[in-house]
PDB file of N, CA and C in Angstrom:
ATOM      1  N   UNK A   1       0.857  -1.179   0.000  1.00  0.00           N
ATOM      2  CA  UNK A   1       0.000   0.000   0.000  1.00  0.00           C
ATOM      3  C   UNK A   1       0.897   1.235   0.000  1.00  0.00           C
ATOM      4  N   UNK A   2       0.309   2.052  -0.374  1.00  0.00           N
ATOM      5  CA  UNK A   2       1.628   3.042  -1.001  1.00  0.00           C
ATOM      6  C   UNK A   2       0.822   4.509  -0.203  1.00  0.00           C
ATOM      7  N   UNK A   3       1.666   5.265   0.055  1.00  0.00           N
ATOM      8  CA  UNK A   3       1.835   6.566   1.530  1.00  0.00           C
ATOM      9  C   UNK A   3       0.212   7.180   0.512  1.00  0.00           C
ATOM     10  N   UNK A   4       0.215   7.651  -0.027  1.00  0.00           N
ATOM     11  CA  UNK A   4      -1.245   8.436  -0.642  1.00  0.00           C
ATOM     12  C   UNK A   4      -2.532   7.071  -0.180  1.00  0.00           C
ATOM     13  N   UNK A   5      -2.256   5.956  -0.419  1.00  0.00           N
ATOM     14  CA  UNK A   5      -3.454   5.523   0.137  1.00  0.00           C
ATOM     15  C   UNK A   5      -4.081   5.192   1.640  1.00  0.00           C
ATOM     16  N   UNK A   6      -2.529   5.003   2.604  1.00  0.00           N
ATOM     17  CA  UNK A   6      -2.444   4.779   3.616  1.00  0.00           C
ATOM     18  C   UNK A   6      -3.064   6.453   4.273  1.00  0.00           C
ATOM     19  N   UNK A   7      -2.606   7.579   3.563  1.00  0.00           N
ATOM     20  CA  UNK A   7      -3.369   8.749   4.180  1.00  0.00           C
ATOM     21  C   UNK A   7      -4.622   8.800   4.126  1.00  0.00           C
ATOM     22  N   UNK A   8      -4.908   8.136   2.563  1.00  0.00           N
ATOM     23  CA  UNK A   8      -6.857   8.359   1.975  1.00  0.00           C
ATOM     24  C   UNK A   8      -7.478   7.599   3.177  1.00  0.00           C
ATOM     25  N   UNK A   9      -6.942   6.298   3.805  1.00  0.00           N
ATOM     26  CA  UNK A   9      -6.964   4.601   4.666  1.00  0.00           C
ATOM     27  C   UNK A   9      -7.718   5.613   5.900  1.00  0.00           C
ATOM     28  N   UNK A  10      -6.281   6.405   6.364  1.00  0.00           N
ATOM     29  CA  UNK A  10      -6.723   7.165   7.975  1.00  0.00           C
ATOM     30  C   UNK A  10      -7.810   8.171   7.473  1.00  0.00           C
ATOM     31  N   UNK A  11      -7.605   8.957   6.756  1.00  0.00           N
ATOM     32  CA  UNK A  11      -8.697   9.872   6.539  1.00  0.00           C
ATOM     33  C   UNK A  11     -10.194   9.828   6.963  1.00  0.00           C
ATOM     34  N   UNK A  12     -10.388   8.836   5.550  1.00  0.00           N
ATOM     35  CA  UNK A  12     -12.062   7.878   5.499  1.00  0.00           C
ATOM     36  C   UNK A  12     -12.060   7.608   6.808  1.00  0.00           C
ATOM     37  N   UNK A  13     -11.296   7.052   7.810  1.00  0.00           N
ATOM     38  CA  UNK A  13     -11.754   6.449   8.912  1.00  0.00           C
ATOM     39  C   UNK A  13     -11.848   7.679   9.728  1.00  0.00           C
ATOM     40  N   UNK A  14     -11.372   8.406   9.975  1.00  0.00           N
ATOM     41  CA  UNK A  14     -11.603   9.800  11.280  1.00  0.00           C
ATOM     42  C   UNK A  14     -12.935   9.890  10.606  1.00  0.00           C
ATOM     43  N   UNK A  15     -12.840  10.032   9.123  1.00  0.00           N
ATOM     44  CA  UNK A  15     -14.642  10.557   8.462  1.00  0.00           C
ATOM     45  C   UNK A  15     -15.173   9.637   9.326  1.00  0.00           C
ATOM     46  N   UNK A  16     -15.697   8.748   9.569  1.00  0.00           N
ATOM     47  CA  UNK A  16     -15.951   7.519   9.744  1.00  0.00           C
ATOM     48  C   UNK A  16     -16.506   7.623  11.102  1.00  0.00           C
ATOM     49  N   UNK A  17     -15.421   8.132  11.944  1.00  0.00           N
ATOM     50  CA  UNK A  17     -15.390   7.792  13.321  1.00  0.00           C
ATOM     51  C   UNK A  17     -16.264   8.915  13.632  1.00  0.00           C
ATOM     52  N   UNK A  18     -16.087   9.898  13.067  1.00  0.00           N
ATOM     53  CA  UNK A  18     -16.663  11.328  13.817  1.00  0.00           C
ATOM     54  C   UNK A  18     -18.119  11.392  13.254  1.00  0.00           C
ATOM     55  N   UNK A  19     -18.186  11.053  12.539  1.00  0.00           N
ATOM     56  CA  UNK A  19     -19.855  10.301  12.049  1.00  0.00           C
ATOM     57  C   UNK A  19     -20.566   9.447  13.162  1.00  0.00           C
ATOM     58  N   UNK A  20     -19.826   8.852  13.399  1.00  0.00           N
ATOM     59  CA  UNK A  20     -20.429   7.772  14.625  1.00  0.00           C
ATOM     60  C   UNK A  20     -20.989   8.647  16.346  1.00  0.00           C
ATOM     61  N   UNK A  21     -20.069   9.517  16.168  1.00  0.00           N
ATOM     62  CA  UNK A  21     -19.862  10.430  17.530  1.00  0.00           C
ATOM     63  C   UNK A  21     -20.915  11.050  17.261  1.00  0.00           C
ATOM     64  N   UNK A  22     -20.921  11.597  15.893  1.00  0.00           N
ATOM     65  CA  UNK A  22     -21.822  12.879  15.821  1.00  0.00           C
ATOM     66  C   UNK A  22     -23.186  12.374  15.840  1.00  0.00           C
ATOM     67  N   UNK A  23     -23.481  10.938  15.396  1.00  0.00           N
ATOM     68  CA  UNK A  23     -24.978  10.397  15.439  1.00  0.00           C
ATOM     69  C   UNK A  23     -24.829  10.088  16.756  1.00  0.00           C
ATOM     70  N   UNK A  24     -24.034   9.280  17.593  1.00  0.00           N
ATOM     71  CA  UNK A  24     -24.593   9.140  19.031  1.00  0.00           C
ATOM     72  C   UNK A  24     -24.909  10.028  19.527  1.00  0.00           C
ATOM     73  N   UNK A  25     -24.208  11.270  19.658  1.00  0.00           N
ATOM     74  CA  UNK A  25     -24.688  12.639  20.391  1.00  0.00           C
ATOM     75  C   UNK A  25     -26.185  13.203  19.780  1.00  0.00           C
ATOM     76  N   UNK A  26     -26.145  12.630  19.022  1.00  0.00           N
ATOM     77  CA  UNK A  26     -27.373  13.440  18.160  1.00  0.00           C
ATOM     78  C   UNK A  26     -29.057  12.456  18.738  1.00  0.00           C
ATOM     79  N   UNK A  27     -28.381  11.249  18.910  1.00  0.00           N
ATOM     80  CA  UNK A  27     -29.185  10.171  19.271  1.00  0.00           C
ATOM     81  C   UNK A  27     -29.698  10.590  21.059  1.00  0.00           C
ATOM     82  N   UNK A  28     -28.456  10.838  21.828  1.00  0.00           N
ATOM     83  CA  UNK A  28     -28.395  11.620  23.326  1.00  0.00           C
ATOM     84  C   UNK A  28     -29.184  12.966  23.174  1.00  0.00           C
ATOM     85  N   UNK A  29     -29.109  13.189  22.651  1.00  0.00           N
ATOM     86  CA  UNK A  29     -29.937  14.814  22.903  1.00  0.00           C
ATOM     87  C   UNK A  29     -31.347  14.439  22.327  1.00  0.00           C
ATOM     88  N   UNK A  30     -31.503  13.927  21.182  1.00  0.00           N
ATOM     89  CA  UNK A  30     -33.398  13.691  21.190  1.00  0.00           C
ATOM     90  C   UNK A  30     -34.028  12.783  22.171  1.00  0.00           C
ATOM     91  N   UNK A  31     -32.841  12.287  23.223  1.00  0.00           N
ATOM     92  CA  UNK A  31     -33.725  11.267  24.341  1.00  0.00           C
ATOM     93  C   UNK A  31     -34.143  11.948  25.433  1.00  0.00           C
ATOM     94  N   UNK A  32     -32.413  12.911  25.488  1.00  0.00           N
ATOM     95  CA  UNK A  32     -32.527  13.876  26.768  1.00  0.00           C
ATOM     96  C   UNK A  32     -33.649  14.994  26.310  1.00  0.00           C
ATOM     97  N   UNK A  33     -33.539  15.946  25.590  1.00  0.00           N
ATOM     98  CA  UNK A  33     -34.341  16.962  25.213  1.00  0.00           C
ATOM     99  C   UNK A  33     -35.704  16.418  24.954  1.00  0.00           C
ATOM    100  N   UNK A  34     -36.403  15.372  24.435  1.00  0.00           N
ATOM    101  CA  UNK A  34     -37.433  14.768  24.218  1.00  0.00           C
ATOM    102  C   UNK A  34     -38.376  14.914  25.310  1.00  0.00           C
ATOM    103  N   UNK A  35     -37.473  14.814  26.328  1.00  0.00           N
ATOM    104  CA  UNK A  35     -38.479  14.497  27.640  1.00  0.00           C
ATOM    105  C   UNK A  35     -38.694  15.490  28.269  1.00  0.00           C
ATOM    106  N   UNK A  36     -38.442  16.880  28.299  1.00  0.00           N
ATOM    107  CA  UNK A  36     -38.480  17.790  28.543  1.00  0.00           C
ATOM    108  C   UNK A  36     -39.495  18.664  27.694  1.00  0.00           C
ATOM    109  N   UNK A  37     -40.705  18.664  28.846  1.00  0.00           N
ATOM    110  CA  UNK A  37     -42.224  18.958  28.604  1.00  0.00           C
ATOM    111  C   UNK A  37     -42.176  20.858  29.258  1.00  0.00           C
ATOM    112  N   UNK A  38     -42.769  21.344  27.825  1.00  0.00           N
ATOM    113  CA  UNK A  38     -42.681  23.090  27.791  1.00  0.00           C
ATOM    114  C   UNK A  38     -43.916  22.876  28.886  1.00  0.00           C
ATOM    115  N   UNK A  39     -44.076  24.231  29.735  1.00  0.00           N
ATOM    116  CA  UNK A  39     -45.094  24.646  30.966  1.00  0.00           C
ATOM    117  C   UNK A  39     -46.040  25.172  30.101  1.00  0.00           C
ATOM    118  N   UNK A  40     -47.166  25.253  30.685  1.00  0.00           N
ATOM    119  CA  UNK A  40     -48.044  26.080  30.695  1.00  0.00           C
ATOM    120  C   UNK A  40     -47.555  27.828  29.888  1.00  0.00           C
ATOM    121  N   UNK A  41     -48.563  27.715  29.051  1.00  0.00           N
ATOM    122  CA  UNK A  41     -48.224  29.324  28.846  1.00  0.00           C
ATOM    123  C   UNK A  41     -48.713  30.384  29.558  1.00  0.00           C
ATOM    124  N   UNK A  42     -47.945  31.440  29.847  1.00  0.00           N
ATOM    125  CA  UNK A  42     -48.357  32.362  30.979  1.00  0.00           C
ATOM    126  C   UNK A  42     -49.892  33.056  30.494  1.00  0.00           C
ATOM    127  N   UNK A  43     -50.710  33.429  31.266  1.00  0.00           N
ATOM    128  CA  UNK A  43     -51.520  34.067  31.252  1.00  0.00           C
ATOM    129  C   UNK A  43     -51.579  35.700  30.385  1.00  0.00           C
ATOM    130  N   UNK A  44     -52.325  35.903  29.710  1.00  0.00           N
ATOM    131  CA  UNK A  44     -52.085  37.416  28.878  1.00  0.00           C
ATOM    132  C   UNK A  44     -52.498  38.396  30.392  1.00  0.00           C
ATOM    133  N   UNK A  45     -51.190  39.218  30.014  1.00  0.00           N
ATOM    134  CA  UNK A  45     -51.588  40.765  31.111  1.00  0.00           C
ATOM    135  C   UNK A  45     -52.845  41.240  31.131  1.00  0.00           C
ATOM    136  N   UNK A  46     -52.880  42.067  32.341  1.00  0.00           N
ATOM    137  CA  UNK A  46     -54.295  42.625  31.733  1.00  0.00           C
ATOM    138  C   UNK A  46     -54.044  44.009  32.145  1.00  0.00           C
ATOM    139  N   UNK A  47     -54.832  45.101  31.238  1.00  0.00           N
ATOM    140  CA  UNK A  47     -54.548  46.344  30.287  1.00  0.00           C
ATOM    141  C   UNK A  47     -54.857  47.207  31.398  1.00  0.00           C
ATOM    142  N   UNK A  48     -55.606  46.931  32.430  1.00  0.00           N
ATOM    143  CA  UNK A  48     -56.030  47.999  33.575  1.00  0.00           C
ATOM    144  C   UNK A  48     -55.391  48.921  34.491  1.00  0.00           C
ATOM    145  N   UNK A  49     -54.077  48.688  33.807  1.00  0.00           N
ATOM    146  CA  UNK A  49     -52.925  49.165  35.046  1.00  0.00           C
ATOM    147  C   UNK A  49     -52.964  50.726  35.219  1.00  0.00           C
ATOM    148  N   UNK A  50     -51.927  51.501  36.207  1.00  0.00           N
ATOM    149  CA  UNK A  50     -51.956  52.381  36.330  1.00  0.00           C
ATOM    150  C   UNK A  50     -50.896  53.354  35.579  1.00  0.00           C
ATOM    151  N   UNK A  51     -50.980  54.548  35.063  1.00  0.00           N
ATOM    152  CA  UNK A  51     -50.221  55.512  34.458  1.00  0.00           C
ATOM    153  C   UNK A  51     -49.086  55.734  35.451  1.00  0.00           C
ATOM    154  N   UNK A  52     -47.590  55.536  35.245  1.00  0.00           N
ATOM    155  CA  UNK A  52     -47.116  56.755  36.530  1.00  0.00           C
ATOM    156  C   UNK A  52     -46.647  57.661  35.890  1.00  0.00           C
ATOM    157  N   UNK A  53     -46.683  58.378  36.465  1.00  0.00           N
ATOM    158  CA  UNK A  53     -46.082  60.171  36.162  1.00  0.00           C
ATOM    159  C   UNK A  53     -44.381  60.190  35.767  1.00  0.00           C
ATOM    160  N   UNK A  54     -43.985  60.557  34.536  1.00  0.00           N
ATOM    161  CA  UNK A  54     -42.571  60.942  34.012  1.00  0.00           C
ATOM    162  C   UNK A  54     -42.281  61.602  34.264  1.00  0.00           C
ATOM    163  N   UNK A  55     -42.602  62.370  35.513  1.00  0.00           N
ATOM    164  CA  UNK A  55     -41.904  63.661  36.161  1.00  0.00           C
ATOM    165  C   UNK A  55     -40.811  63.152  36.629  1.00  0.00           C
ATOM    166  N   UNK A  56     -39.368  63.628  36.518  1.00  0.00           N
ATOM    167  CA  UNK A  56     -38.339  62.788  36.851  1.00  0.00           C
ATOM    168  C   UNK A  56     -37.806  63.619  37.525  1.00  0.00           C
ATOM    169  N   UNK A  57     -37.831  64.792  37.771  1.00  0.00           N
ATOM    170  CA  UNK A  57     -36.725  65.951  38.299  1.00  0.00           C
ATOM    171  C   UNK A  57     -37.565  66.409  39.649  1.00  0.00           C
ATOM    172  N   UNK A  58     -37.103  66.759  41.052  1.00  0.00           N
ATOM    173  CA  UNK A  58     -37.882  67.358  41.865  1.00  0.00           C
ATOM    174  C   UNK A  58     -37.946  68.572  41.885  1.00  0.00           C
ATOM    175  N   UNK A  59     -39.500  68.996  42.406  1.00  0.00           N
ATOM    176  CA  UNK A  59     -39.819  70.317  42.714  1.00  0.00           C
ATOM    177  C   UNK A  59     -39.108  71.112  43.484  1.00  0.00           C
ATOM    178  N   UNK A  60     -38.575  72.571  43.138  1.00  0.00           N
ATOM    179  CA  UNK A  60     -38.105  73.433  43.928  1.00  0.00           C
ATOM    180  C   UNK A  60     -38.489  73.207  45.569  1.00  0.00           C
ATOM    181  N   UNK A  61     -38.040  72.834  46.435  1.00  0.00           N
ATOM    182  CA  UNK A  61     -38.336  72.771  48.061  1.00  0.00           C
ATOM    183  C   UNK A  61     -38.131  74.022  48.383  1.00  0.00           C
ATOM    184  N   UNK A  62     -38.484  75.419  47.804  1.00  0.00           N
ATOM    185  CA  UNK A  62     -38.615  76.428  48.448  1.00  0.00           C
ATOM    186  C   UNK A  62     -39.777  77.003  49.643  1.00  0.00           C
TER     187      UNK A  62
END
């Protein structure tokens, strides 16, 4: 086997390997994340609230 194929040999295989990693992890997270149930959605505000005043600076204390 001659040095260009022995590199193509390792190559394909890291391809190979990191394929394998990347589907197990991929396989781990739709089991873990799967099970993890969204809450209740919050309730809409309600519009009745009060104004406060943008007066930001105080009155002369004379």
């Amino acid at each position: 086997m001659t040095h260009a194929e022995e590199v193509i040999e390792r190559a394909l295989a890291a391809v190979a390997q990191a394929r394998r990693r990347r589907e197990r992890e991929q396989e781990w997270r739709r089991q873990t994340f799967g099970r993890i149930q969204v809450g209740m959605p919050l309730p809409p505000l309600k519009r009745g609230g009060v104004q406060l005043s943008l007066q930001l600076e105080r009155p002369n204390a004379r």
